[in-house]
C-alpha atoms as a PDB file:
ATOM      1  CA  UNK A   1     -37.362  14.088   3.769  1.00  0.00           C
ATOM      2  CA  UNK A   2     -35.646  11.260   6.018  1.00  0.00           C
ATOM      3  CA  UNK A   3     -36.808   7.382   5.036  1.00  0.00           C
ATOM      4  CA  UNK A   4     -36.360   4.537   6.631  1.00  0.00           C
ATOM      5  CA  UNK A   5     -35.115   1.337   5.829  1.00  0.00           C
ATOM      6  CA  UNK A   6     -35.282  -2.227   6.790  1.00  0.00           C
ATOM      7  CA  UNK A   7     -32.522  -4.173   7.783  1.00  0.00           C
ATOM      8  CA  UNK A   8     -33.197  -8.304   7.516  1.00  0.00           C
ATOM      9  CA  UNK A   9     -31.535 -10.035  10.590  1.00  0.00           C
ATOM     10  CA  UNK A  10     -29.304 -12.839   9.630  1.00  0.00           C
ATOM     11  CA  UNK A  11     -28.895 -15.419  12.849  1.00  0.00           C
ATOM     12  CA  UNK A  12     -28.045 -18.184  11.354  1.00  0.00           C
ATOM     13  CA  UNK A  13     -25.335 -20.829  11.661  1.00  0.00           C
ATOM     14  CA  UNK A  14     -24.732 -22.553   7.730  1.00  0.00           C
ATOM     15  CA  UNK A  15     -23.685 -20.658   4.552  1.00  0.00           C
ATOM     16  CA  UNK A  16     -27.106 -22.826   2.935  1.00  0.00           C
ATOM     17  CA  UNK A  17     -29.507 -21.325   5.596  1.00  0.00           C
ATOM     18  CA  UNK A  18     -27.946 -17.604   4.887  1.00  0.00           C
ATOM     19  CA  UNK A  19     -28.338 -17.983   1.058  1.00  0.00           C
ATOM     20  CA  UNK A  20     -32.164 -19.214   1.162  1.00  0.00           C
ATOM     21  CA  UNK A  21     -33.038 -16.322   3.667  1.00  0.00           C
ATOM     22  CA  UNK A  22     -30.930 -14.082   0.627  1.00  0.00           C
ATOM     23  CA  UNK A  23     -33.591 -15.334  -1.436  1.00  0.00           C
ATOM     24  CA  UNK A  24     -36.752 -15.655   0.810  1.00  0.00           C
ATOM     25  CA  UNK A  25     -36.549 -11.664   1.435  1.00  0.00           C
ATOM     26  CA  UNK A  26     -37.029 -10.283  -1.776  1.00  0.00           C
ATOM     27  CA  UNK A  27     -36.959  -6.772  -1.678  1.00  0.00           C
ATOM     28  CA  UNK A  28     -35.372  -6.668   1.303  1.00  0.00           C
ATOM     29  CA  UNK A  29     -31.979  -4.688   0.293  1.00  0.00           C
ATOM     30  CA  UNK A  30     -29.930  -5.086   3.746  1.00  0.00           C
ATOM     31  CA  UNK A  31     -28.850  -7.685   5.779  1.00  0.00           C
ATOM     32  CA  UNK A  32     -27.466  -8.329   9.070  1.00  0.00           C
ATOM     33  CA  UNK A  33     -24.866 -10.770   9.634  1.00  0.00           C
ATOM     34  CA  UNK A  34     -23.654 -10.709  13.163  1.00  0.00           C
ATOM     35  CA  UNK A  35     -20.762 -12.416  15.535  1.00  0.00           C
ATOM     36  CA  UNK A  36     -22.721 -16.129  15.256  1.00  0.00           C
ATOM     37  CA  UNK A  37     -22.624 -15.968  11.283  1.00  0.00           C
ATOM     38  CA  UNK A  38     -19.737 -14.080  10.591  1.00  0.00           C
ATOM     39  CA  UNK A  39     -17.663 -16.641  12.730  1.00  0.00           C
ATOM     40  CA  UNK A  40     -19.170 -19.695  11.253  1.00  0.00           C
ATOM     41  CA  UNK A  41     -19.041 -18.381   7.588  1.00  0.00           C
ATOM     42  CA  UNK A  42     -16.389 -16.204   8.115  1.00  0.00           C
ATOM     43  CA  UNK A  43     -15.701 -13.317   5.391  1.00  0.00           C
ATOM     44  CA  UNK A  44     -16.571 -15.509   1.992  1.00  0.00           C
ATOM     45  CA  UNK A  45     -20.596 -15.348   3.231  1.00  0.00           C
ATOM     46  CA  UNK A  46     -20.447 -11.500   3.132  1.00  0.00           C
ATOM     47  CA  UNK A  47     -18.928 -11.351  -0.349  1.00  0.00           C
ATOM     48  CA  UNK A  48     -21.368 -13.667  -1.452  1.00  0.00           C
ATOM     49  CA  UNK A  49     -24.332 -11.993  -0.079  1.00  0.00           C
ATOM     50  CA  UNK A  50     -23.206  -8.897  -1.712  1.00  0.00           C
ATOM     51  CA  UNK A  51     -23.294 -11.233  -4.595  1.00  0.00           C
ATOM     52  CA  UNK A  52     -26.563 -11.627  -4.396  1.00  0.00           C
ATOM     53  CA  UNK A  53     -26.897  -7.997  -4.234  1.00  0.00           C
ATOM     54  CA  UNK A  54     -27.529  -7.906  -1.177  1.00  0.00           C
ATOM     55  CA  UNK A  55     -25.572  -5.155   1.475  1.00  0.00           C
ATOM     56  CA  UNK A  56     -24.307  -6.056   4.515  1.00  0.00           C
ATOM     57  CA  UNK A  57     -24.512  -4.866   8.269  1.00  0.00           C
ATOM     58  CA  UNK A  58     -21.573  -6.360   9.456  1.00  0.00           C
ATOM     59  CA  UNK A  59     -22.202  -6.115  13.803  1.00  0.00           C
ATOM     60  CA  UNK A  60     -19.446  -7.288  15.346  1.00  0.00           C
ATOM     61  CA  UNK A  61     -19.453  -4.572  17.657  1.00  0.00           C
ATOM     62  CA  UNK A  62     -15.496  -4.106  17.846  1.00  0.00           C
ATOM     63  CA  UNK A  63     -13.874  -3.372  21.196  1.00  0.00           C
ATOM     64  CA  UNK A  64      -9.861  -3.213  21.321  1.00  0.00           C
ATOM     65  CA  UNK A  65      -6.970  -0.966  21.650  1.00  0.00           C
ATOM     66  CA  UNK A  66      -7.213   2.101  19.366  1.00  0.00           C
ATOM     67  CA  UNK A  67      -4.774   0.502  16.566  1.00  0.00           C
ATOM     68  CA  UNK A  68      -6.135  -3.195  16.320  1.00  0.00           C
ATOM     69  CA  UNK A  69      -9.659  -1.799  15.963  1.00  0.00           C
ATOM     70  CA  UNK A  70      -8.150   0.094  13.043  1.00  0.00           C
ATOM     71  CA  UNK A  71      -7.094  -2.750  11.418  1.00  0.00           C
ATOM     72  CA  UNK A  72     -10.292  -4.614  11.529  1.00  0.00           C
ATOM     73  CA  UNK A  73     -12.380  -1.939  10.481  1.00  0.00           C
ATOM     74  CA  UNK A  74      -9.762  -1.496   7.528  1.00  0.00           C
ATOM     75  CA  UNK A  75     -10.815  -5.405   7.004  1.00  0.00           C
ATOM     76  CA  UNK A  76     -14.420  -4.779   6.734  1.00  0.00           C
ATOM     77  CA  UNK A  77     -14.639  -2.098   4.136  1.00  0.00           C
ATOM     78  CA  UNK A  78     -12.020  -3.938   1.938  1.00  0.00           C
ATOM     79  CA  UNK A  79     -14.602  -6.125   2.105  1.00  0.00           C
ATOM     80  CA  UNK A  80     -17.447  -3.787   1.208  1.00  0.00           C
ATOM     81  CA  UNK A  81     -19.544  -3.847   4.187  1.00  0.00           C
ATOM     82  CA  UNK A  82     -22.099  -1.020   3.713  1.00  0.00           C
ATOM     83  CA  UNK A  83     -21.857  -0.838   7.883  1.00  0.00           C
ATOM     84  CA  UNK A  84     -20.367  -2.331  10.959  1.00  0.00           C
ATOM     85  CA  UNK A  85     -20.193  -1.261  14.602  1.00  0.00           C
ATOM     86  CA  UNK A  86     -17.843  -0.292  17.876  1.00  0.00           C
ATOM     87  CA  UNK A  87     -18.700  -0.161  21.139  1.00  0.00           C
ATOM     88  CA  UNK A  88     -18.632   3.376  22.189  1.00  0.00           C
ATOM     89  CA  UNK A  89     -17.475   2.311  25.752  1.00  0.00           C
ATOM     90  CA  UNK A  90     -14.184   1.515  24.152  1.00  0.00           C
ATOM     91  CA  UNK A  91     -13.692   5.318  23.889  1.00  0.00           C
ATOM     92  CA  UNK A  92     -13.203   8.571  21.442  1.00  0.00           C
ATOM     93  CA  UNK A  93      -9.757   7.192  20.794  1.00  0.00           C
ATOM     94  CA  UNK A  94     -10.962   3.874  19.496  1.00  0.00           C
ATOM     95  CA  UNK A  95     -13.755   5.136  17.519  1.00  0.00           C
ATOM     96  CA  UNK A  96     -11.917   7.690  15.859  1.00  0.00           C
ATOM     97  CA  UNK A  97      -9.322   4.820  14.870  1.00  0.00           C
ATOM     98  CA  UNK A  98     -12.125   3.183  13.413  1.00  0.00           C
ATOM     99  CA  UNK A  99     -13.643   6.011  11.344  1.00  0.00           C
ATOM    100  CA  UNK A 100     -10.227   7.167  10.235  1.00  0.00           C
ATOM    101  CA  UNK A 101      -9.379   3.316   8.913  1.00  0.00           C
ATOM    102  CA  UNK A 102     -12.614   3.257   6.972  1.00  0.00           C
ATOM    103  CA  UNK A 103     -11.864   6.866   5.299  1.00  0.00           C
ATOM    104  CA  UNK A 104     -12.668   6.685   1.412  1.00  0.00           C
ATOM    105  CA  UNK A 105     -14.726   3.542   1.192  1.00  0.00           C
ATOM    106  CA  UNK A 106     -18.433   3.108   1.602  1.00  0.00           C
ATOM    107  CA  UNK A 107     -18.583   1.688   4.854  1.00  0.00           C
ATOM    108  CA  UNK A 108     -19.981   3.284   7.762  1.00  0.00           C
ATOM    109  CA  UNK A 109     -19.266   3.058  11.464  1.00  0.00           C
ATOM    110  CA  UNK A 110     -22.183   3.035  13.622  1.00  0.00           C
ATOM    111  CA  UNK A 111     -21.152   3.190  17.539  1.00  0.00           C
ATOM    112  CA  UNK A 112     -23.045   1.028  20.428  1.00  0.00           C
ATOM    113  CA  UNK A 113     -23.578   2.670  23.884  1.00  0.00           C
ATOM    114  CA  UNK A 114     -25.225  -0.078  26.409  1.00  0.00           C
ATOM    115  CA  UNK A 115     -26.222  -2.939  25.238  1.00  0.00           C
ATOM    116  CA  UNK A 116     -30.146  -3.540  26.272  1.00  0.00           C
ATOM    117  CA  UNK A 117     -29.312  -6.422  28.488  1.00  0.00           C
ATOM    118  CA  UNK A 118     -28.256  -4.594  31.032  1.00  0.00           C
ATOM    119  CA  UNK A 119     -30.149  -3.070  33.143  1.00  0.00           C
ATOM    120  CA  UNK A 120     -29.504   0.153  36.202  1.00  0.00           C
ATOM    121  CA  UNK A 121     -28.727  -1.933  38.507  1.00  0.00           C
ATOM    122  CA  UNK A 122     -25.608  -3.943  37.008  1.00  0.00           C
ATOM    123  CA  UNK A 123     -24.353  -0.653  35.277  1.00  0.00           C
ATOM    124  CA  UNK A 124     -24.380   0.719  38.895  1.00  0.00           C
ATOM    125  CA  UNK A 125     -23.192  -2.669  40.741  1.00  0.00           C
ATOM    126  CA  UNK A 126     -20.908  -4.521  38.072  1.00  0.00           C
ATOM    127  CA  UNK A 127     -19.560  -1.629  36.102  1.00  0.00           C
ATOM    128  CA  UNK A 128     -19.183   1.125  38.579  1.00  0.00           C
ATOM    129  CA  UNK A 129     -21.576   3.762  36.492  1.00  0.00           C
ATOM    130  CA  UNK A 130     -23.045   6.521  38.305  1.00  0.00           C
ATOM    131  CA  UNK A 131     -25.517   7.273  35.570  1.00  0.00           C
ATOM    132  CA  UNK A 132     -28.716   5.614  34.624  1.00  0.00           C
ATOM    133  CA  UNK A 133     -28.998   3.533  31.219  1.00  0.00           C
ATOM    134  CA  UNK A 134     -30.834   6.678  29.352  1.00  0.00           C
ATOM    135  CA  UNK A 135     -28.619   9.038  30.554  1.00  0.00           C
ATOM    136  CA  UNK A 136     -25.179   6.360  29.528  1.00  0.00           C
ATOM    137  CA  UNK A 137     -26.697   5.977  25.853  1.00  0.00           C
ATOM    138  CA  UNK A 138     -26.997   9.720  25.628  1.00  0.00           C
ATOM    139  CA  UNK A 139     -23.596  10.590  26.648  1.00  0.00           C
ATOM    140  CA  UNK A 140     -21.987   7.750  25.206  1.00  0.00           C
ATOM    141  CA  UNK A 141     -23.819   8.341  21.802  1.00  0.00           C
ATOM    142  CA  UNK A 142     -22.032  12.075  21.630  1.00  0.00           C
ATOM    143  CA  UNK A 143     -18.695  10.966  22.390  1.00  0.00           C
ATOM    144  CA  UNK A 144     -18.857   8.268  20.119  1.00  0.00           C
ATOM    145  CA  UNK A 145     -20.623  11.053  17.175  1.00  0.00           C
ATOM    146  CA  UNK A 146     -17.871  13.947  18.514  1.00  0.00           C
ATOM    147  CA  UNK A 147     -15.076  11.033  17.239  1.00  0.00           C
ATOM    148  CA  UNK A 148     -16.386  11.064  14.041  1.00  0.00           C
ATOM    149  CA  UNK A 149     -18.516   7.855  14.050  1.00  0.00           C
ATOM    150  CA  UNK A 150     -21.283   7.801  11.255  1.00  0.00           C
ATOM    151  CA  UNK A 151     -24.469   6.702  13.735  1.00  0.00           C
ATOM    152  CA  UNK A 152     -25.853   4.839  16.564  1.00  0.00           C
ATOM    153  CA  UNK A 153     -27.325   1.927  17.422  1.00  0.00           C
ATOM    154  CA  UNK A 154     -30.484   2.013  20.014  1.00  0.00           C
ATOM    155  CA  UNK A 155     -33.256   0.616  21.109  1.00  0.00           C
ATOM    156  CA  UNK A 156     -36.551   2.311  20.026  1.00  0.00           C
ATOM    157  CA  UNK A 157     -37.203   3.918  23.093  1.00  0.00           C
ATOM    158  CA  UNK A 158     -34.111   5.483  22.723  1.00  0.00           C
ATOM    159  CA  UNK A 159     -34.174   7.405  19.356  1.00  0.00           C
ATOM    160  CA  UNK A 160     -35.785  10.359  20.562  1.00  0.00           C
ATOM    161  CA  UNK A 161     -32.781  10.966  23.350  1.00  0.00           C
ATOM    162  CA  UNK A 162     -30.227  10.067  20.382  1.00  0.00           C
ATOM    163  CA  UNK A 163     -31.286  12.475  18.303  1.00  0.00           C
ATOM    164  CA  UNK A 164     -31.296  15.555  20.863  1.00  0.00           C
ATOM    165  CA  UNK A 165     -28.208  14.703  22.171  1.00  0.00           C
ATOM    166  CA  UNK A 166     -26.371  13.682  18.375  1.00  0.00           C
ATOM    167  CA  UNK A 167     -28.520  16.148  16.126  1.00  0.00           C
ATOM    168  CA  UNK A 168     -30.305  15.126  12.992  1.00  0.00           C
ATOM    169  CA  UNK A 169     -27.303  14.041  10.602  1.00  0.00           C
ATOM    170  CA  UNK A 170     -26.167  11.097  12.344  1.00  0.00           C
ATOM    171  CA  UNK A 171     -27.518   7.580  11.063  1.00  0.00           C
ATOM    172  CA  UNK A 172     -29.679   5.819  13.727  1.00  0.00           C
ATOM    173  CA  UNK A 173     -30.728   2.085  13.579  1.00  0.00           C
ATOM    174  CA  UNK A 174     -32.798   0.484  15.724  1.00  0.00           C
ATOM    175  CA  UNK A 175     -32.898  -2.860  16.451  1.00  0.00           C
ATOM    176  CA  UNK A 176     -36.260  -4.199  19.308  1.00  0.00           C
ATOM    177  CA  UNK A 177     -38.750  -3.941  16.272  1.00  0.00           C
ATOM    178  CA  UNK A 178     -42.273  -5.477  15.524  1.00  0.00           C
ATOM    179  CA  UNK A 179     -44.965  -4.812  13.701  1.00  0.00           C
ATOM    180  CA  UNK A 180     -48.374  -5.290  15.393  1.00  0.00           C
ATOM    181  CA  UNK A 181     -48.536  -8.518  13.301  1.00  0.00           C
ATOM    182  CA  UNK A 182     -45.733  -9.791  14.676  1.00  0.00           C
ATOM    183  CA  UNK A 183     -45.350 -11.813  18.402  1.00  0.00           C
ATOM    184  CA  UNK A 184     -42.892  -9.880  20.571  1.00  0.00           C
ATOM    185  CA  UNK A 185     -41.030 -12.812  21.824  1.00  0.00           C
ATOM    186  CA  UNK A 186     -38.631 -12.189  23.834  1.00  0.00           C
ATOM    187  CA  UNK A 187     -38.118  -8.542  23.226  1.00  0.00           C
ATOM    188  CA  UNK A 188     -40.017  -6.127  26.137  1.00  0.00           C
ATOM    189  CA  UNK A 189     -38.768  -2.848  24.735  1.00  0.00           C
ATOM    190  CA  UNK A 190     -40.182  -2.382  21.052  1.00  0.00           C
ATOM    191  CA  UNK A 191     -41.877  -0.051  18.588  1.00  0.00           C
ATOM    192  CA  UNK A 192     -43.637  -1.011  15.276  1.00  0.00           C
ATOM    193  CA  UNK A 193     -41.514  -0.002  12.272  1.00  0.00           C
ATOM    194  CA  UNK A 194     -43.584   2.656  11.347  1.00  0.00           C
ATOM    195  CA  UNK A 195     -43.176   4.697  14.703  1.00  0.00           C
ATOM    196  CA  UNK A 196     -39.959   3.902  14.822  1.00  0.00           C
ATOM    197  CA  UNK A 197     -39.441   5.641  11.544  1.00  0.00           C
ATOM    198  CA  UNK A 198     -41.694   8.667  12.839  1.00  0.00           C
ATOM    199  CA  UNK A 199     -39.617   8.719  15.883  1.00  0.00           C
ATOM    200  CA  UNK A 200     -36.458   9.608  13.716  1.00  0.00           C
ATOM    201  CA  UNK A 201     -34.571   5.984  13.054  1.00  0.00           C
ATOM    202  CA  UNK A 202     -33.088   5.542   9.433  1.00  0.00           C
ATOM    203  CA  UNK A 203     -32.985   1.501   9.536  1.00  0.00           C
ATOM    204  CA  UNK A 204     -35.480  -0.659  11.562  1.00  0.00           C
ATOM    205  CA  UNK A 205     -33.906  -4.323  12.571  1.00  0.00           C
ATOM    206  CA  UNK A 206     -36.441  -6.959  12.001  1.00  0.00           C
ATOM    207  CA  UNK A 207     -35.795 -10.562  12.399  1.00  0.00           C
ATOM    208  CA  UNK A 208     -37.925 -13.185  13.599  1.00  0.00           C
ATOM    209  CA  UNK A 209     -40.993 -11.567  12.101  1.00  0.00           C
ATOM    210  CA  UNK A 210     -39.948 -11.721   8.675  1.00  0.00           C
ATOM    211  CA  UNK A 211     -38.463 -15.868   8.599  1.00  0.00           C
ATOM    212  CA  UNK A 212     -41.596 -16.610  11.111  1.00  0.00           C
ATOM    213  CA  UNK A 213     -43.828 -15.665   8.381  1.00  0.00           C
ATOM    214  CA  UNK A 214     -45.121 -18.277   5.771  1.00  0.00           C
ATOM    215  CA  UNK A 215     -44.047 -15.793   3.405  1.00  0.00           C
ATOM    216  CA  UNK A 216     -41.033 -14.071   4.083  1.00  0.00           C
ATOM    217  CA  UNK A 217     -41.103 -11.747   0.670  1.00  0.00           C
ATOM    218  CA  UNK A 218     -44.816 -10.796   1.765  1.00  0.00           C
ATOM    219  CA  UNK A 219     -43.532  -9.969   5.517  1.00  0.00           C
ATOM    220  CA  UNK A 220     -40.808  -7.892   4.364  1.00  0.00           C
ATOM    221  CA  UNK A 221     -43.450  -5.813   1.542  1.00  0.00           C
ATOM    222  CA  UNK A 222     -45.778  -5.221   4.436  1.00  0.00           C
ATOM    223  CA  UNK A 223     -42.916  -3.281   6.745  1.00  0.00           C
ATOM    224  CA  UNK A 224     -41.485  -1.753   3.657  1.00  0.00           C
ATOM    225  CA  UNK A 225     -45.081  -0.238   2.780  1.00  0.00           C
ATOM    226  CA  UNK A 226     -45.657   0.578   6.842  1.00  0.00           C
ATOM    227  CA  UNK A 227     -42.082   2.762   6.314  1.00  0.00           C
ATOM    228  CA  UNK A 228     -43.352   4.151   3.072  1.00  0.00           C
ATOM    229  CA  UNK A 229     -46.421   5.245   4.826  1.00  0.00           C
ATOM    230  CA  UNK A 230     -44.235   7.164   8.224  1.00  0.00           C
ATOM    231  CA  UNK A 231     -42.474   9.271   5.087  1.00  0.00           C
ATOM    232  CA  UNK A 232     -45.321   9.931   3.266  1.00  0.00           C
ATOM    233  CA  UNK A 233     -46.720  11.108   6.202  1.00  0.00           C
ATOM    234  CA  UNK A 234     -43.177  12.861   7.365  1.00  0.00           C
ATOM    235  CA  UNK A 235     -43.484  14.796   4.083  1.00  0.00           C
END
């Protein structure tokens, strides 16, 4: 039986604001700490996270030659990062750099394809791309698996295309997520957490409906018991 789980975004800017989220989420297990944190707190925030027992999604979404992508990837599982990303668009070469430099640790390398702010039209005009975003994500997301990368990252709408075209081993996570509780703000594209776990994603990205609440802990226990629900379901 697949199950989901939920992944706590971390956009913040002090060490002080990332430890009381650490301890406003309860049972949240993961966190993501992404390019604004990471370069603000640099490495000592994600040791102390895991500190707090919590694990870390560490998206910087990595895009270099083969060999210094290697090297940073090597960086983040010395540091114990549970996952971390490449851009797929960086090619097999790179992403097999980076699952070969993570080899024998725990971390996992989860691959983008196009990022959700862009749209047809600059794929077609600014980047020269013949295809259409769907059909990009899908072949993107089997190079990137066919180079040994551990999952993908994709927007809800996506999963269902990701999983035909990667097969059913592959981790997805999927950030553009909101329970019917939850405002959408600025996000157009989204599923609740539990279809998004029917649809076939393994970790649902949920940020500004969990600190939004009066009661972060309580958010958190209401999409862990909505995922609970899609498996039970599932099963």
């Amino acid at each position: 039986m697949r199950t989901t789980d939920l992944i706590s975004v971390f956009d913040f800017d002090t060490r002080q604001e990332a430890m009381d989220a650490a301890a406003a989420i309860g049972d949240c297990a993961w966190v993501k700490a992404g390019l604004q944190l990471f370069t603000r707190c640099g490495p000592d925030l994600v040791r102390e996270l895991q500190d707090r027992g919590k694990r870390v999604f560490l998206d910087l979404k990595l895009h270099d030659i083969p060999n210094t992508v290697a090297n940073a990837a090597r960086a983040i599982a010395d540091l114990g990062a549970g996952m971390t990303t490449v851009h797929a668009g960086g090619g097999s070469a790179m992403v097999s750099a980076a699952c070969r430099a993570v080899e024998g640790s725990e971390t996992r390398v989860l691959a983008v394809t196009i990022l959700t702010s862009l749209s047809d039209e600059v794929l077609t005009a600014e980047l020269g791309l013949r295809e259409r975003a769907a059909e990009a994500v899908a072949r993107l997301a089997r190079l990137a698996v066919d180079a040994g990368a551990h999952g993908i990252v994709c927007s809800p709408l996506e999963i269902a295309a990701v999983r035909d075209a990667v097969g059913p081993e592959p981790l997805i996570v999927t950030p553009g997520v909101r329970p019917t509780w939850a405002g959408r703000d600025d996000q157009a594209r989204v599923m609740t957490p539990g279809d998004a776990a029917r649809a076939g994603a393994d970790y649902v990205v949920v940020g500004r409906p969990i600190f939004k609440d009066p009661d972060p802990a309580q958010a958190v226990q209401r999409i862990l018991r909505e995922l609970a629900d899609a498996a039970s379901v599932e099963e």
